[in-house]
Each structure stands twice: as structure tokens, then as C-alpha cells.
Protein backbone atom coordinates (compact mmCIF):
# COMPACT_ATOMS: atom_id res chain seq x y z
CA UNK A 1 -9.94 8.87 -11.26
CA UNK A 2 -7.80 10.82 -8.79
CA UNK A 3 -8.05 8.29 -6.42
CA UNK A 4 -7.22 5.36 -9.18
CA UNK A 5 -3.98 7.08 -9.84
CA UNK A 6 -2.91 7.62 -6.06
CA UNK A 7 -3.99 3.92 -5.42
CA UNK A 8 -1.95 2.88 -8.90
CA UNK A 9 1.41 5.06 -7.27
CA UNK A 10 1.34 3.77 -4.14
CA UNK A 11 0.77 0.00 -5.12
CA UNK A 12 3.96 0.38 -7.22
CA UNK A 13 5.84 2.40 -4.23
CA UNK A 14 5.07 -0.69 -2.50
CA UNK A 15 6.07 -3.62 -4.90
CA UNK A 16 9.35 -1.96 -5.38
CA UNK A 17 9.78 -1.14 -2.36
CA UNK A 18 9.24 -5.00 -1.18
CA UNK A 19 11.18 -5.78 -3.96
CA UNK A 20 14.26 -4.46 -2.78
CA UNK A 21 13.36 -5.23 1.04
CA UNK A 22 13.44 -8.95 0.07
CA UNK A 23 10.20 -9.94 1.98
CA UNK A 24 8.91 -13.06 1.93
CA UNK A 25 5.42 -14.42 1.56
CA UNK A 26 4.02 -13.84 4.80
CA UNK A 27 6.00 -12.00 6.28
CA UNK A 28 5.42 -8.96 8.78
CA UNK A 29 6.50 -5.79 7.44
CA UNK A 30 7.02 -2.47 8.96
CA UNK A 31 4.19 -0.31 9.44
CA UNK A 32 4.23 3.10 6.55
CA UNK A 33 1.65 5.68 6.08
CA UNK A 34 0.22 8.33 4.09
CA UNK A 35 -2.19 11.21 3.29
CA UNK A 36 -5.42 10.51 1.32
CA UNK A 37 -7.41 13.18 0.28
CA UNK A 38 -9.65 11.49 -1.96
CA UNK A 39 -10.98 14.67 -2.75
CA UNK A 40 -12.04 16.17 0.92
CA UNK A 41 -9.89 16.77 3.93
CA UNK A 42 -6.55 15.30 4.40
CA UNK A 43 -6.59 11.91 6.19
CA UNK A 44 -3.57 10.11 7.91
CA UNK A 45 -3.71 6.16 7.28
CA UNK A 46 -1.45 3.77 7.66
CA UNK A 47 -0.94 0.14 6.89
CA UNK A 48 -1.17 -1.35 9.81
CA UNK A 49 -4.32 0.89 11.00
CA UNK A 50 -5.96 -0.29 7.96
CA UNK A 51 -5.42 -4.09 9.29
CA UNK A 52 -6.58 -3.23 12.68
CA UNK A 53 -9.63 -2.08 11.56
CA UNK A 54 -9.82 -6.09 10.11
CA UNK A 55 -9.35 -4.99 6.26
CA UNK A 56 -7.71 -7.36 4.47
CA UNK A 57 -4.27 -5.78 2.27
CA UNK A 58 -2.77 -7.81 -0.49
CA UNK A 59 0.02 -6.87 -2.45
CA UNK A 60 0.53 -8.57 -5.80
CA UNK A 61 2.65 -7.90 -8.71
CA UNK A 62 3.74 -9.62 -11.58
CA UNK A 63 5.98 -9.89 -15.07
CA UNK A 64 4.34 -11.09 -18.32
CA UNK A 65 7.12 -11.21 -20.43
């Protein structure tokens, strides 16, 4: 559940961060990073790490309302 709630905050960090950044579908974006614990030892990752390593990252977000 840990995890679920780091995953949750840093999905948000990330839509409102785009948000304001006014990407575009598509687009390139500057590489960030962080420290997962997931419950053992720190580890560094980053985004673009995580897309070398031919994971796939998608970023959606939307407004019901």
C-alpha cells in the first residue's frame, strides 16, 4: 500500500507539473528522478532510465465534471 501511495503522489507531481509546463502530446520532456524504497534499500530511478530499459511510461489524467 506504501508503494500505491508513492506511485498515486508522484503521478499527480507529474500531471501538474505537465500541466503547467504546457507539454504537448508527444512531446520529449526533461529527464526527473527519485528515490524508491518500496520497502528495502533506497533506489535512484529516473524517467528516462526507466525508458531505456524499454518500459513503456504513460501519463494520463483527466476531469469528470
Amino acid at each position: 500500500m506504501k508503494t500505491m501511495k508513492k506511485m498515486f503522489a508522484l503521478l499527480t507531481l507529474m500531471a501538474v507539473s505537465a500541466v503547467f509546463a504546457g507539454y504537448e502530446q508527444w512531446d520529449i520532456v526533461e529527464d526527473f528522478s527519485w528515490q524508491d524504497s518500496d520497502g528495502g534499500a533506497p533506489v535512484q530511478r529516473s524517467l528516462h532510465d526507466l525508458v531505456d530499459q524499454g518500459k513503456v511510461v504513460l501519463l494520463t489524467w483527466g476531469y469528470n465534471g
